[in-house]
N, C-alpha and C. Protein backbone atom coordinates (compact mmCIF):
# COMPACT_ATOMS: atom_id res chain seq x y z
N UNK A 1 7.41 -31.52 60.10
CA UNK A 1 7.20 -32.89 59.76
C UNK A 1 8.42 -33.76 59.99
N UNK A 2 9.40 -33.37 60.15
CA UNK A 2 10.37 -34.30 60.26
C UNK A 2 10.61 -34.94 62.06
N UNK A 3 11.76 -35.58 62.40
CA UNK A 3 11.39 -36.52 63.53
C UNK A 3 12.40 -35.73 64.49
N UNK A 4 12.43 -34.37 64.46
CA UNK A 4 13.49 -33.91 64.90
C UNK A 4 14.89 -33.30 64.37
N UNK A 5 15.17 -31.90 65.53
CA UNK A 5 16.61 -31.33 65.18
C UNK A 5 17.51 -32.59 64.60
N UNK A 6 18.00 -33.74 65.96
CA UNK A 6 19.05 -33.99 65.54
C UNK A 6 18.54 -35.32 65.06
N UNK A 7 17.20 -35.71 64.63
CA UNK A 7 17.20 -36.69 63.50
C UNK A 7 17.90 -37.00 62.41
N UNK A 8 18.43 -37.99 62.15
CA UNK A 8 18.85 -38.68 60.95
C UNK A 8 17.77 -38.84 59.66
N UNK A 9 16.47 -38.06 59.84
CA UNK A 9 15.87 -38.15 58.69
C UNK A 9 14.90 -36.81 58.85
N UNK A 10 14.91 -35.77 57.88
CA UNK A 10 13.79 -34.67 57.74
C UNK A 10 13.11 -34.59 56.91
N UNK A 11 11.66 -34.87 57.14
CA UNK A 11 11.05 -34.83 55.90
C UNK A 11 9.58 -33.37 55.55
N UNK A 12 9.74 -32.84 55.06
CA UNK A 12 8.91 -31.88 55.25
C UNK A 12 8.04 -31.06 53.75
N UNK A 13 6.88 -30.91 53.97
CA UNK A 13 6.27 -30.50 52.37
C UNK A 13 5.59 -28.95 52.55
N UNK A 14 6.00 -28.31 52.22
CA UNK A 14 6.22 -26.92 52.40
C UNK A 14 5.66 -25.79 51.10
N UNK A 15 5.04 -25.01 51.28
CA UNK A 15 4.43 -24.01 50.72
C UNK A 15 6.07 -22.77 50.48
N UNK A 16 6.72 -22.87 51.93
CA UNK A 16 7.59 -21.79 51.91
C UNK A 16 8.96 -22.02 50.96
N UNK A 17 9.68 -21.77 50.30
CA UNK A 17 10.41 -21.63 49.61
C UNK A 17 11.94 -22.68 50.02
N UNK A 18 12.79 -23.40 49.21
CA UNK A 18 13.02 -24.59 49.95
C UNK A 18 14.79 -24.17 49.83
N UNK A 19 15.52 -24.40 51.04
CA UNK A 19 16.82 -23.96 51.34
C UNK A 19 18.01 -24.99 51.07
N UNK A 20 18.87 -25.19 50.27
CA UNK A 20 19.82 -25.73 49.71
C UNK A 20 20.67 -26.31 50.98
N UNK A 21 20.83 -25.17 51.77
CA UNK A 21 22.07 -25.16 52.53
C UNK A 21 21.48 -25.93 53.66
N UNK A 22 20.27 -25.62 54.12
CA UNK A 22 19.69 -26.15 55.15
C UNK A 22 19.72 -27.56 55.20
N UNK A 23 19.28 -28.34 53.65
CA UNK A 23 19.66 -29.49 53.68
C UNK A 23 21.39 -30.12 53.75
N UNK A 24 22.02 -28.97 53.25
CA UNK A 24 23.76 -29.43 52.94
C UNK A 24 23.78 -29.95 54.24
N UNK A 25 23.47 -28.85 55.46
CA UNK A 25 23.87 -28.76 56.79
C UNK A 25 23.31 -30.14 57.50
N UNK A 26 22.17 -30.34 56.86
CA UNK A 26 20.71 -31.37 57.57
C UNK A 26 21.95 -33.01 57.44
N UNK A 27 22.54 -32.70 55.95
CA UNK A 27 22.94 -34.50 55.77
C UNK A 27 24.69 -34.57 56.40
N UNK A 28 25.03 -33.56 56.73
CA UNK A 28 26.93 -33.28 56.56
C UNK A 28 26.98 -33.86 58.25
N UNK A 29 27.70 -35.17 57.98
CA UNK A 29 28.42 -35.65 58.94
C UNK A 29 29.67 -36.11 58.50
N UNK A 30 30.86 -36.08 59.94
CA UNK A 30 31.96 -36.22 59.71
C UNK A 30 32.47 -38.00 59.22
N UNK A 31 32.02 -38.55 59.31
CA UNK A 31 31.53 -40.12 59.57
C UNK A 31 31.38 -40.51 57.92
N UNK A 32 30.80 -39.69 56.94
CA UNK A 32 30.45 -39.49 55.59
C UNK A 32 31.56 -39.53 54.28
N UNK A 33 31.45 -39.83 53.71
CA UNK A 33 32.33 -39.08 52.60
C UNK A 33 32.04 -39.14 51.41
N UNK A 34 30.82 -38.49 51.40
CA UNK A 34 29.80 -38.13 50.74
C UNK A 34 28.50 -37.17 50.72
N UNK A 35 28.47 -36.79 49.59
CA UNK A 35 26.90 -35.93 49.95
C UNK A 35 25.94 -36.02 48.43
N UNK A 36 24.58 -36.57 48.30
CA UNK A 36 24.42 -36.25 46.74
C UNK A 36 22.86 -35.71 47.24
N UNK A 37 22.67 -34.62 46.33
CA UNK A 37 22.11 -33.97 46.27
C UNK A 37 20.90 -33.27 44.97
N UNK A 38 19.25 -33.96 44.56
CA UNK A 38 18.76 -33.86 43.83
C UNK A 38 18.15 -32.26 44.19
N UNK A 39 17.78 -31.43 42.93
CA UNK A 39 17.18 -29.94 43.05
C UNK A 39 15.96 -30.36 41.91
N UNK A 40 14.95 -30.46 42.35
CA UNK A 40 14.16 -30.28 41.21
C UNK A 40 13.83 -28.91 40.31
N UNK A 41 13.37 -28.89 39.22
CA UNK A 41 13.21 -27.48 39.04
C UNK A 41 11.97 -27.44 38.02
N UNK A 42 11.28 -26.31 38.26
CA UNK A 42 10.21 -26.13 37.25
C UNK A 42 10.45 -25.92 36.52
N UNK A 43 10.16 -26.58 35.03
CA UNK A 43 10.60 -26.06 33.48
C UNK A 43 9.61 -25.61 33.03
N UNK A 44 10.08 -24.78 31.83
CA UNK A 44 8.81 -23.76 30.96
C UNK A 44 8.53 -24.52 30.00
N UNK A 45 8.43 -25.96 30.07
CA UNK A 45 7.95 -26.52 28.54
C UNK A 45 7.22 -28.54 28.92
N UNK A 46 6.43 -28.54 28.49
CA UNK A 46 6.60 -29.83 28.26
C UNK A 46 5.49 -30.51 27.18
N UNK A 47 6.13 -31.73 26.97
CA UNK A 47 5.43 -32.02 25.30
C UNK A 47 5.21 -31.15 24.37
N UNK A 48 6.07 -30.03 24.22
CA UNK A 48 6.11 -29.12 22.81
C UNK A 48 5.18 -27.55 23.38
N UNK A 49 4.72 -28.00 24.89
CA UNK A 49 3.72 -26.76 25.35
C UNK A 49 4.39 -25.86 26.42
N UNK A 50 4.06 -24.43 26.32
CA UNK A 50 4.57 -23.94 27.50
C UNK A 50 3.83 -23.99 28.45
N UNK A 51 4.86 -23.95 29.63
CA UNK A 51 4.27 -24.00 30.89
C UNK A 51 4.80 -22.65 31.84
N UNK A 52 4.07 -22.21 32.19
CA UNK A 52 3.88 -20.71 32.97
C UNK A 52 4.18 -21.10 34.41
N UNK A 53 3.45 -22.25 35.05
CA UNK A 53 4.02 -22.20 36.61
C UNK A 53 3.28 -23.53 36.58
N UNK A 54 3.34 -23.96 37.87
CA UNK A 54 2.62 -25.12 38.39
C UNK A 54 2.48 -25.17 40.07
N UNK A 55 0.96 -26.09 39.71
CA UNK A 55 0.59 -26.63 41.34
C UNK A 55 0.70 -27.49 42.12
N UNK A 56 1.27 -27.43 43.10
CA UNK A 56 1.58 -28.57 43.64
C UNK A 56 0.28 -28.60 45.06
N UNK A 57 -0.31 -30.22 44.92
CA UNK A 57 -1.33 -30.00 46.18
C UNK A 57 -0.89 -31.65 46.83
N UNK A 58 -1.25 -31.52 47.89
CA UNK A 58 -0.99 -32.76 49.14
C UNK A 58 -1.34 -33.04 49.85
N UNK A 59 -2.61 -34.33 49.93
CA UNK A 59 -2.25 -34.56 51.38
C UNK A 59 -1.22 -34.54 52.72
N UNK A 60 -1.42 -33.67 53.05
CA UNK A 60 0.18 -33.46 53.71
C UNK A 60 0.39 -34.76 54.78
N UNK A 61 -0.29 -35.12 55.57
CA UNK A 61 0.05 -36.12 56.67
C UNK A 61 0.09 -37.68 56.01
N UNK A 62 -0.29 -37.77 54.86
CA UNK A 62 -0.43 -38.92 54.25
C UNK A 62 0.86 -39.07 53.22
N UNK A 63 1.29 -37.64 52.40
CA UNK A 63 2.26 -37.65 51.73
C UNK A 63 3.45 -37.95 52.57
N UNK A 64 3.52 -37.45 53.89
CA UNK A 64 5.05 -37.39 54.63
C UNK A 64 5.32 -38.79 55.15
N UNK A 65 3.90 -39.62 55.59
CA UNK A 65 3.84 -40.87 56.20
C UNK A 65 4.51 -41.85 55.04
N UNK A 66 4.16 -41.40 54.02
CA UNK A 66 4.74 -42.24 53.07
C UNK A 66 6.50 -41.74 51.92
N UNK A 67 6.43 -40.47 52.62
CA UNK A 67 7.93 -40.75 52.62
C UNK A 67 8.84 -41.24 53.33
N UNK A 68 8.35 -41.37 54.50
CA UNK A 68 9.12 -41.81 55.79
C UNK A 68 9.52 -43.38 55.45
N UNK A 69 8.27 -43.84 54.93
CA UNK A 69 8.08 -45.19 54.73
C UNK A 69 9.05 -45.23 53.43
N UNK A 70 9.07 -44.64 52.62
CA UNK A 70 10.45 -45.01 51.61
C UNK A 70 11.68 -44.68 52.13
N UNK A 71 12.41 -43.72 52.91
CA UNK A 71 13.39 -43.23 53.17
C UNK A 71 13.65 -45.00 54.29
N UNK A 72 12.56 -45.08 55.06
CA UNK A 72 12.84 -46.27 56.02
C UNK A 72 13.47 -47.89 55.18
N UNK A 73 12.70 -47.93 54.08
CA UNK A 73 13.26 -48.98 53.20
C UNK A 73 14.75 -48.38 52.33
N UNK A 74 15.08 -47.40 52.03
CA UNK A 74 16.28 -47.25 51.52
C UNK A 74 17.10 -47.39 52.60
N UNK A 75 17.07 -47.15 54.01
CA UNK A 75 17.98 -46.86 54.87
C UNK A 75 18.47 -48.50 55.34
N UNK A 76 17.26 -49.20 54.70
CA UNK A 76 17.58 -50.92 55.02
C UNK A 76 18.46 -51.37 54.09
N UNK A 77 18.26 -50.72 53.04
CA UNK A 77 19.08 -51.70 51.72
C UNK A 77 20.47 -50.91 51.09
N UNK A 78 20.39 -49.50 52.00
CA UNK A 78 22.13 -48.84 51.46
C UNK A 78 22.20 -48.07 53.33
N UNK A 79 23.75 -48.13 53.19
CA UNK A 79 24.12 -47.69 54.24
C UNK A 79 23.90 -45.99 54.14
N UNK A 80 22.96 -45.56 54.02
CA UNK A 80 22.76 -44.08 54.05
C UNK A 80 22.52 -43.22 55.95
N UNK A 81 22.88 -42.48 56.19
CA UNK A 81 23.22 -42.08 57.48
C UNK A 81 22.06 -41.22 57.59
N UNK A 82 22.27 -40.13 56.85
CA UNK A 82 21.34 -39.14 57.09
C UNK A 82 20.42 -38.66 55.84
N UNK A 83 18.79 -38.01 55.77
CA UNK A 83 18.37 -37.53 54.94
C UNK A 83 17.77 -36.26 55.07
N UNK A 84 17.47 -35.60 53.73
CA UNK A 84 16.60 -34.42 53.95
C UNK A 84 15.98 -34.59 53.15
N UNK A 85 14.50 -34.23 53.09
CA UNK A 85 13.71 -34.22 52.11
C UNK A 85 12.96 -33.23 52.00
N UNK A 86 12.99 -32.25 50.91
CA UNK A 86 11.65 -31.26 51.50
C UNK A 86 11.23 -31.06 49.82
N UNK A 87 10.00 -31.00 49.59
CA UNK A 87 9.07 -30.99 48.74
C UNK A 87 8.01 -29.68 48.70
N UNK A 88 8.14 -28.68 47.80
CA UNK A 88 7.05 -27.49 47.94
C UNK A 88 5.41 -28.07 47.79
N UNK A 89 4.68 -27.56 48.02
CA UNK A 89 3.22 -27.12 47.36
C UNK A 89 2.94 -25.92 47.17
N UNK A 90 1.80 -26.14 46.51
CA UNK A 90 1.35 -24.72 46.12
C UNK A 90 1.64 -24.10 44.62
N UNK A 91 1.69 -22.83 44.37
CA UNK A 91 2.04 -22.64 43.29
C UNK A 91 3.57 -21.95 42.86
N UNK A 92 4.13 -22.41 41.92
CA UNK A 92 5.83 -22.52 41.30
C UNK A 92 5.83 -21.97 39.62
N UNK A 93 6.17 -20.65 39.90
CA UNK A 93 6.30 -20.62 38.67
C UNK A 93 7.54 -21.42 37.92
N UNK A 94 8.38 -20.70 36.26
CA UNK A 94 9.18 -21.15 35.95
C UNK A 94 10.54 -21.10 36.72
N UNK A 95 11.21 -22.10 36.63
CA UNK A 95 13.09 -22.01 37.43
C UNK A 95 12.87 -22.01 38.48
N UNK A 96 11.79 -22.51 39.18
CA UNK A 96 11.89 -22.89 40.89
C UNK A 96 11.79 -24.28 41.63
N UNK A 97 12.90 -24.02 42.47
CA UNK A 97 12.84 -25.49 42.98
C UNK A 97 11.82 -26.10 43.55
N UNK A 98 11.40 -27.21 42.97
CA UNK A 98 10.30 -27.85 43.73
C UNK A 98 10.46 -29.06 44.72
N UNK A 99 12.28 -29.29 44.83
CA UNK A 99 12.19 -30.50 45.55
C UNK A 99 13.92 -30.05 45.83
């Protein structure tokens, strides 16, 4: 899903398990001097209840169209160079990254 190797923006929603470094590598230019970096994670609790795992489902061609479309408006209003975005579906149990 994304617009290319050496795109300045990757966006991708993925069943397969999601790589830290891949993004480090995806945003690291010399030009930068900076990198920030959100990990989502599945927690075992919410509103006082446990939670065992969760599902994630997507339109996939509709979800990515419309990240593109936000990443395109942030890239207007901050000087941001490069992005990665990758988002799981499917099912996550507890302590896994979902974003």
């Amino acid at each position: 899903m994304s617009k290319g190797h050496n795109s300045p923006v990757h966006v991708e929603l993925s069943s397969n398990g999601l790589s830290e470094s891949c993004a480090y590598e995806h945003v690291m230019a010399n030009s930068c001097g900076g990198i920030s970096m959100f990990v989502g994670v599945t927690r075992d609790n919410f509103n006082g209840k446990n939670v065992m795992y969760l599902e994630y489902d997507a339109y996939v061609s509709m979800a990515a169209k419309e990240i593109h479309r936000i990443v395109k408006d942030l890239r207007e209003f901050f000087p941001v160079e490069r992005v990665y975005i990758s988002h799981r579906i499917g099912w996550l149990s507890n302590n896994r990254a979902s974003t």
